[in-house]
Protein backbone atom coordinates (compact mmCIF):
# COMPACT_ATOMS: atom_id res chain seq x y z
CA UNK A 1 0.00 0.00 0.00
CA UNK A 2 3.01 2.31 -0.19
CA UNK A 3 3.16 2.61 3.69
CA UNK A 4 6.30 1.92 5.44
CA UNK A 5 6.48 1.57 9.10
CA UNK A 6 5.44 -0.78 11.86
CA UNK A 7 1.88 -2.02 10.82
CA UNK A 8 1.58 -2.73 14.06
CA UNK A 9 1.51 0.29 15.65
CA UNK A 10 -1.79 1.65 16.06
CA UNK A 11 -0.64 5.27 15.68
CA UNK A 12 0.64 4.47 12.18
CA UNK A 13 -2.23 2.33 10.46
CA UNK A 14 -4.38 5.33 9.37
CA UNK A 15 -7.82 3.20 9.18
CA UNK A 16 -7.34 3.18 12.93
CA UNK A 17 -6.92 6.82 12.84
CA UNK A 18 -9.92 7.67 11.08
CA UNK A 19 -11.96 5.67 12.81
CA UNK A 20 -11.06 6.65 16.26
CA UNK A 21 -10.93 10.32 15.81
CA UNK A 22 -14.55 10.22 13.70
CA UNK A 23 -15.86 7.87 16.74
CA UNK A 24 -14.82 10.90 19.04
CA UNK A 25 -15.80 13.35 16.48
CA UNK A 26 -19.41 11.90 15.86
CA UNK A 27 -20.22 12.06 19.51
CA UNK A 28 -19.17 15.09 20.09
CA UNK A 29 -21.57 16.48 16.83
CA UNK A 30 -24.32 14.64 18.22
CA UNK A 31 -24.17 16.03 21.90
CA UNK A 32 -24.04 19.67 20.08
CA UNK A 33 -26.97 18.34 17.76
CA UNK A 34 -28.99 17.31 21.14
CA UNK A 35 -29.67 20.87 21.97
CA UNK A 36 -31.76 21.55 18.70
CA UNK A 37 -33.74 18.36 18.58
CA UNK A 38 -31.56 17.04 15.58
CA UNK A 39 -29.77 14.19 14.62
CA UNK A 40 -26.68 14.49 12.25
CA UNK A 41 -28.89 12.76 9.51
CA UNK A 42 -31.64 15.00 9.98
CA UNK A 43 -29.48 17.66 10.13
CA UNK A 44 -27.85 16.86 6.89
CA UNK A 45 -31.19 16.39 5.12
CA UNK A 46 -32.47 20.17 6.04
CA UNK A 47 -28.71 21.72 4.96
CA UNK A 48 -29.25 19.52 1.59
CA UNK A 49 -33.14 21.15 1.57
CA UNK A 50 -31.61 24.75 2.69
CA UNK A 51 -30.17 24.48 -1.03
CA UNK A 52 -34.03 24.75 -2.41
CA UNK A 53 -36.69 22.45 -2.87
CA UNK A 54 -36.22 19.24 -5.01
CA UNK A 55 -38.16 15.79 -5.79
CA UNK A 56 -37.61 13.28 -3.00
CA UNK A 57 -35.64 11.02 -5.63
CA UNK A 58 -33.21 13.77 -6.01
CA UNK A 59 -32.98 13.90 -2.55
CA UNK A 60 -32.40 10.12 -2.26
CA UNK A 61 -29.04 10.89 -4.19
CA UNK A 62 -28.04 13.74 -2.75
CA UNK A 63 -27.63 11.96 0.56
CA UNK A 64 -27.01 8.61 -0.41
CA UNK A 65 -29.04 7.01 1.20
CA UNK A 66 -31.88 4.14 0.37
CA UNK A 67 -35.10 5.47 -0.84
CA UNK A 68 -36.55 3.76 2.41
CA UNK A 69 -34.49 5.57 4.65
CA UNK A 70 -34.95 9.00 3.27
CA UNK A 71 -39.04 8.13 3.76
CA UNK A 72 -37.81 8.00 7.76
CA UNK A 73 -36.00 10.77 7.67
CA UNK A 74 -38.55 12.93 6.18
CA UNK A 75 -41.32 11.75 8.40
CA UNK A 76 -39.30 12.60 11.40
CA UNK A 77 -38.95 15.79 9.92
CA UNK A 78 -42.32 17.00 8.58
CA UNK A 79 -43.65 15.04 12.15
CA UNK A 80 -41.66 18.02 13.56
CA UNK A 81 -42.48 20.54 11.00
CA UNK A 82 -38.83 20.95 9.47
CA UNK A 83 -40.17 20.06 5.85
CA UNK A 84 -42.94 20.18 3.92
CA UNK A 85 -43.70 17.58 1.48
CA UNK A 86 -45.83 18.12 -2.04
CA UNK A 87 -47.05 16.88 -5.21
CA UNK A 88 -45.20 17.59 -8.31
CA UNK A 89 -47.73 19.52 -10.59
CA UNK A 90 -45.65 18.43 -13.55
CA UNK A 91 -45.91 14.99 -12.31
CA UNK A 92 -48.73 14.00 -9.68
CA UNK A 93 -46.11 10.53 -9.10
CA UNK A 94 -43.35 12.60 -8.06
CA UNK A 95 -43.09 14.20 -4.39
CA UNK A 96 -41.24 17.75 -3.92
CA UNK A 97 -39.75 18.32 -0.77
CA UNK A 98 -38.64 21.83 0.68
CA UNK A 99 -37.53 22.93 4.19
CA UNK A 100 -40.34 25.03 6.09
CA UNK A 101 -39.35 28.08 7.88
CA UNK A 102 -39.35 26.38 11.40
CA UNK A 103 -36.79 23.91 9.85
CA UNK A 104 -34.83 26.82 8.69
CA UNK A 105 -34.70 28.51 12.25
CA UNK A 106 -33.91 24.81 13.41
CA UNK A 107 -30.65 24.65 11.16
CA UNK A 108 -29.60 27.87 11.88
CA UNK A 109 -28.99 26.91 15.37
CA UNK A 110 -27.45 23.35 14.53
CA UNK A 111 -25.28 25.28 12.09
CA UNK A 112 -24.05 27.18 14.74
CA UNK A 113 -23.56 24.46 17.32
CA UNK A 114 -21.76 22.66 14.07
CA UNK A 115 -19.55 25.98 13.69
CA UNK A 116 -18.90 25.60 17.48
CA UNK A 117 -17.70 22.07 17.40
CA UNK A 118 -15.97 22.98 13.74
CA UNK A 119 -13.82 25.47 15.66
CA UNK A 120 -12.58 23.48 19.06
CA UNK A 121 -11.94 19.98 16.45
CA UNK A 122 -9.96 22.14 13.86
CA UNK A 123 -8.15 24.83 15.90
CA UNK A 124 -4.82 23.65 15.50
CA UNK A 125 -5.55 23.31 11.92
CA UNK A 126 -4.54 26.42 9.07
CA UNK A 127 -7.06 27.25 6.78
CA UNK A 128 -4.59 25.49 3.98
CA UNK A 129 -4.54 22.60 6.45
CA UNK A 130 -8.14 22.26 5.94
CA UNK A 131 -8.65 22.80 2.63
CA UNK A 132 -6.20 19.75 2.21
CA UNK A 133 -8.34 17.89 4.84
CA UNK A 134 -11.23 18.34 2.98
CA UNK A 135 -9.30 16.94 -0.39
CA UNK A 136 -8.11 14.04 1.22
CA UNK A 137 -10.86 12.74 3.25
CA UNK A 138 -12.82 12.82 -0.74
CA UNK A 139 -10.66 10.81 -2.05
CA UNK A 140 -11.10 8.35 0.59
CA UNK A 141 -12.84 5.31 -0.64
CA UNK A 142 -15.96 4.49 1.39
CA UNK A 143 -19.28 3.14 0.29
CA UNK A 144 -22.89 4.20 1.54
CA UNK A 145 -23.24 0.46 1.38
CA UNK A 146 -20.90 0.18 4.36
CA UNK A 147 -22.38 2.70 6.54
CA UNK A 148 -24.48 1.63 9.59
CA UNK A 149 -25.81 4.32 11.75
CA UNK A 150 -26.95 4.49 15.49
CA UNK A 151 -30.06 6.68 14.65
């Protein structure tokens, strides 16, 4: 794989890495999330609805998540208010899906709890540091396949 060191050291093997620091870094979004009501997949859905309405199939790939899921998700959210959910009028078979102005208010303040948490995870980190964080971690290979999810 091009690495050279002791693959035995857990410091070194950089799966290890990533999944210990996004194990810390995945509690520490959701306690900050607990304070608005939202869950990190919620809170993803409204900041992909925040972007405007679309169809809920557009939706589905936008997150990347089953078709199934996304139906939880958005009754969650339009149980709560966050989004509103609507008949095409081009197409009566398709579903439109927008974020309602409660939802809006609702991101606003998980945005800012995010920006909180963004701040004490990153402060070491130069904005050139980050921008190569952000590269990197794209190019990782994952699958949505693999994902499981605690919510």
């Amino acid at each position: 794989m091009g690495m050279a060191s002791d693959d035995t050291d857990p410091d070194f093997r950089l799966a290890f890495l990533l999944a210990y620091h996004g194990g810390i870094t995945e509690t520490v979004i959701r306690r900050s999330l607990a304070a608005t009501g939202l869950t990190p997949r919620h809170t993803h859905t409204l900041m992909q609805l925040a972007q405007g309405p679309v169809t809920q199939k557009a939706l589905v790939e936008a997150l990347d998540v089953d078709p199934s899921v996304l139906v939880a998700l958005l009754n969650d959210l339009e149980g709560d208010e966050l989004v509103r959910r609507r008949r095409d009028p081009a197409d009566r078979r398709r579903h439109i899906v927008e974020i309602t102005p409660e939802g809006a208010a609702r991101l606003k303040k998980a945005d800012s709890a995010l920006d909180t948490v963004e701040r004490a995870l990153f402060a070491d980190l130069s904005e050139r540091d980050l921008d190569a964080l952000r590269r990197i971690l794209g190019k990782v290979r994952t699958s949505p396949e693999d994902f499981t999810c605690g919510e």
